[in-house]
C-alpha atoms as a PDB file:
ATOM      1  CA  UNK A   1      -3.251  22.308  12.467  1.00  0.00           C
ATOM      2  CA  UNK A   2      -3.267  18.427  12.511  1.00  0.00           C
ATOM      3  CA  UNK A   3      -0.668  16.453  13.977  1.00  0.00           C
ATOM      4  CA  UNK A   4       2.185  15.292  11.077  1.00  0.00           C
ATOM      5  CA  UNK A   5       1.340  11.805  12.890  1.00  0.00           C
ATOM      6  CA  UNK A   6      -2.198  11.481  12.781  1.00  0.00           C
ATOM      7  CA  UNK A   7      -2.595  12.326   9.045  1.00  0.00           C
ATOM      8  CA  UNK A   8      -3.408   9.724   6.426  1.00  0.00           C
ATOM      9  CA  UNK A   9      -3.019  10.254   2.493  1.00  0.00           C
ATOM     10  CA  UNK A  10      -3.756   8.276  -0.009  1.00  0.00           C
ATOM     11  CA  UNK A  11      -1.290   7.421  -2.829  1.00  0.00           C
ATOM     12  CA  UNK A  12      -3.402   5.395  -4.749  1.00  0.00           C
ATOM     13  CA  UNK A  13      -6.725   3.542  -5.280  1.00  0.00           C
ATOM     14  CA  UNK A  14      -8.774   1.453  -7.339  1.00  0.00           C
ATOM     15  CA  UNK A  15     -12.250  -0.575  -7.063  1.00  0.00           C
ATOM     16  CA  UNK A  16     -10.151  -3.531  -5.137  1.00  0.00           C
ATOM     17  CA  UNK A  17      -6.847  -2.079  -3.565  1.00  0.00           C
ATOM     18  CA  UNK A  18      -5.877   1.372  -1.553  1.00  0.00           C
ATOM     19  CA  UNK A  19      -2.335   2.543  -0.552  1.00  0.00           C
ATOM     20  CA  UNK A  20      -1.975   5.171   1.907  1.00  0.00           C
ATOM     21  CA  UNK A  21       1.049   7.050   3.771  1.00  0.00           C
ATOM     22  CA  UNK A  22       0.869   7.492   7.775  1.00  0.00           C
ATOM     23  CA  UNK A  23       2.734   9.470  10.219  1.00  0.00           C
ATOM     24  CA  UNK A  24       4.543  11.723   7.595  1.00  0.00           C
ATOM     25  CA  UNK A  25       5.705   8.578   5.445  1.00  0.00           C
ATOM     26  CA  UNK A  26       7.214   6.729   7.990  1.00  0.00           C
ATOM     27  CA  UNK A  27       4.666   4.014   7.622  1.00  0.00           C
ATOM     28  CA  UNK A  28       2.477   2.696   4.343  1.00  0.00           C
ATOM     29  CA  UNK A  29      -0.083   0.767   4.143  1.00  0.00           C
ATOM     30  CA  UNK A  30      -2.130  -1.755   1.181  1.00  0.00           C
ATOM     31  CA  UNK A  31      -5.337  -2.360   2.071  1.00  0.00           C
ATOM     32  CA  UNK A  32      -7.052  -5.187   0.389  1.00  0.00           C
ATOM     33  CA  UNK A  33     -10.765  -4.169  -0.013  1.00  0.00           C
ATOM     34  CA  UNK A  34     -12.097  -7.726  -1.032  1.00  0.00           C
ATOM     35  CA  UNK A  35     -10.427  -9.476   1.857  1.00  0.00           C
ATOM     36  CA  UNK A  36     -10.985  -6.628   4.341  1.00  0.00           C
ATOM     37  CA  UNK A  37      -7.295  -7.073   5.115  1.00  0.00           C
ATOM     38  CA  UNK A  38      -4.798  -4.503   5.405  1.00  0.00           C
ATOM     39  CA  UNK A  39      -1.005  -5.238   5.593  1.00  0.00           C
ATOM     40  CA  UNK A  40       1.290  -2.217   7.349  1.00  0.00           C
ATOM     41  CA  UNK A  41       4.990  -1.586   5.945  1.00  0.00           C
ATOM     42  CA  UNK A  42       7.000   0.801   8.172  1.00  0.00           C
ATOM     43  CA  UNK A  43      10.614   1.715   9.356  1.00  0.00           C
ATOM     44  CA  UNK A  44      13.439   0.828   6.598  1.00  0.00           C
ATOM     45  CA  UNK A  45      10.648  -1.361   4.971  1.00  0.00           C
ATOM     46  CA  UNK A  46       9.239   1.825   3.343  1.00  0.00           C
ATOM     47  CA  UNK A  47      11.876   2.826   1.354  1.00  0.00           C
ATOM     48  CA  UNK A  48      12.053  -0.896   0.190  1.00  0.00           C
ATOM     49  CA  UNK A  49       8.388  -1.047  -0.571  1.00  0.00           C
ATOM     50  CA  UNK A  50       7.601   2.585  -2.556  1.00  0.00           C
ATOM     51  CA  UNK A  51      10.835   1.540  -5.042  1.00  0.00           C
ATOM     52  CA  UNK A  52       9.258  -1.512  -5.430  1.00  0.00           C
ATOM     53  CA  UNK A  53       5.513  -0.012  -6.052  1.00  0.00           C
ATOM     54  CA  UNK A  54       7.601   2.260  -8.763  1.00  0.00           C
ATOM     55  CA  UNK A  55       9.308  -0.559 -10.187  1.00  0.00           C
ATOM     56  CA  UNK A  56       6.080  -2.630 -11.038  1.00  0.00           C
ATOM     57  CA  UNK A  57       4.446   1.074 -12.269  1.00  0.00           C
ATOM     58  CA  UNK A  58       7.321   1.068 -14.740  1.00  0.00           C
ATOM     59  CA  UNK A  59       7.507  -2.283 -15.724  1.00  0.00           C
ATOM     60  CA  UNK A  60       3.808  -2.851 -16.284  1.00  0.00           C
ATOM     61  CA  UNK A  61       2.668   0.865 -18.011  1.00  0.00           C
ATOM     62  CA  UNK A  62      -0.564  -0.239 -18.776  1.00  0.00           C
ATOM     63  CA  UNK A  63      -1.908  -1.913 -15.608  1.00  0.00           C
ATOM     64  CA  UNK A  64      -4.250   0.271 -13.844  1.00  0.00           C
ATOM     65  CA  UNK A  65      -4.468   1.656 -10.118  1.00  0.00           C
ATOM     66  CA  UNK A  66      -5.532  -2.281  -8.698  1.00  0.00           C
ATOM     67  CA  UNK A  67      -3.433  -4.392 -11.435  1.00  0.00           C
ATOM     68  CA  UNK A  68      -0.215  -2.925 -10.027  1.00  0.00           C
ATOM     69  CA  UNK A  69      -1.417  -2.801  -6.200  1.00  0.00           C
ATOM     70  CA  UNK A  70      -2.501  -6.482  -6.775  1.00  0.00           C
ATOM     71  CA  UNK A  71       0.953  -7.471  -8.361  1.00  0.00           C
ATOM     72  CA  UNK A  72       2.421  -6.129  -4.858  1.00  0.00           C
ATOM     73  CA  UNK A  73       0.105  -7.826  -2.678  1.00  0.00           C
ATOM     74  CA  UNK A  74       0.129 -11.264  -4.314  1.00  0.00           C
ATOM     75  CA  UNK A  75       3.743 -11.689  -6.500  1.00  0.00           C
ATOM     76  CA  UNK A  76       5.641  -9.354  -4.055  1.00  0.00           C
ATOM     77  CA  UNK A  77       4.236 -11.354  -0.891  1.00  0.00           C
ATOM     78  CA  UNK A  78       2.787  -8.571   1.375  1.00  0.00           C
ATOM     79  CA  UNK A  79      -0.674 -10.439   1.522  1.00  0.00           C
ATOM     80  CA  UNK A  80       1.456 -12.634   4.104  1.00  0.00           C
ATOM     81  CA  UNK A  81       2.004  -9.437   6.014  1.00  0.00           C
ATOM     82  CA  UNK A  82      -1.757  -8.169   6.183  1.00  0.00           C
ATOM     83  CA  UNK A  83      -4.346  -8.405   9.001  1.00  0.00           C
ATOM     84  CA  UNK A  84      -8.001  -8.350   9.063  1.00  0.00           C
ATOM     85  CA  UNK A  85      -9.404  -4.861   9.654  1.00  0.00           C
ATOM     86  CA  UNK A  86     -10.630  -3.807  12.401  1.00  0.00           C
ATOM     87  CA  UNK A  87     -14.881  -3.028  11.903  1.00  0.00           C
END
């Protein structure tokens, strides 16, 4: 059986954007496929970031998987957070 911390699942993706859980939700991250950048929310940040990820989902119904990831990486600032990937 894996370890809760090493397991990775994915919450959502499009052609452009992915957004994965880590370590049992403790950690999230968006991953910017076009930039090859990758910006890492954890601790209280989480809770913060998933309401806000709902809150665009609601407000925007019709934006698909990479509109509302997009909206969160560019309007709601974590592109500041994000660092290159590793290859």
């Amino acid at each position: 059986m894996p370890d809760v911390k090493d397991t990775q699942e994915l919450i959502a993706e499009g052609d452009q954007f992915a957004l994965y859980s880590l370590d049992g939700g403790a950690v999230c991250t968006l991953r910017c496929k076009e930039e090859s950048s990758t910006a890492r929310i954890e601790g209280e940040e989480v809770a913060a970031f998933l309401a806000e990820y709902e809150k665009v989902r609601t407000q925007y119904p019709g934006y698909d998987t990479d509109q509302v990831l997009a909206q969160l990486w560019d309007q709601g600032g974590y592109s500041w957070m994000a660092t290159p990937d590793e290859e």
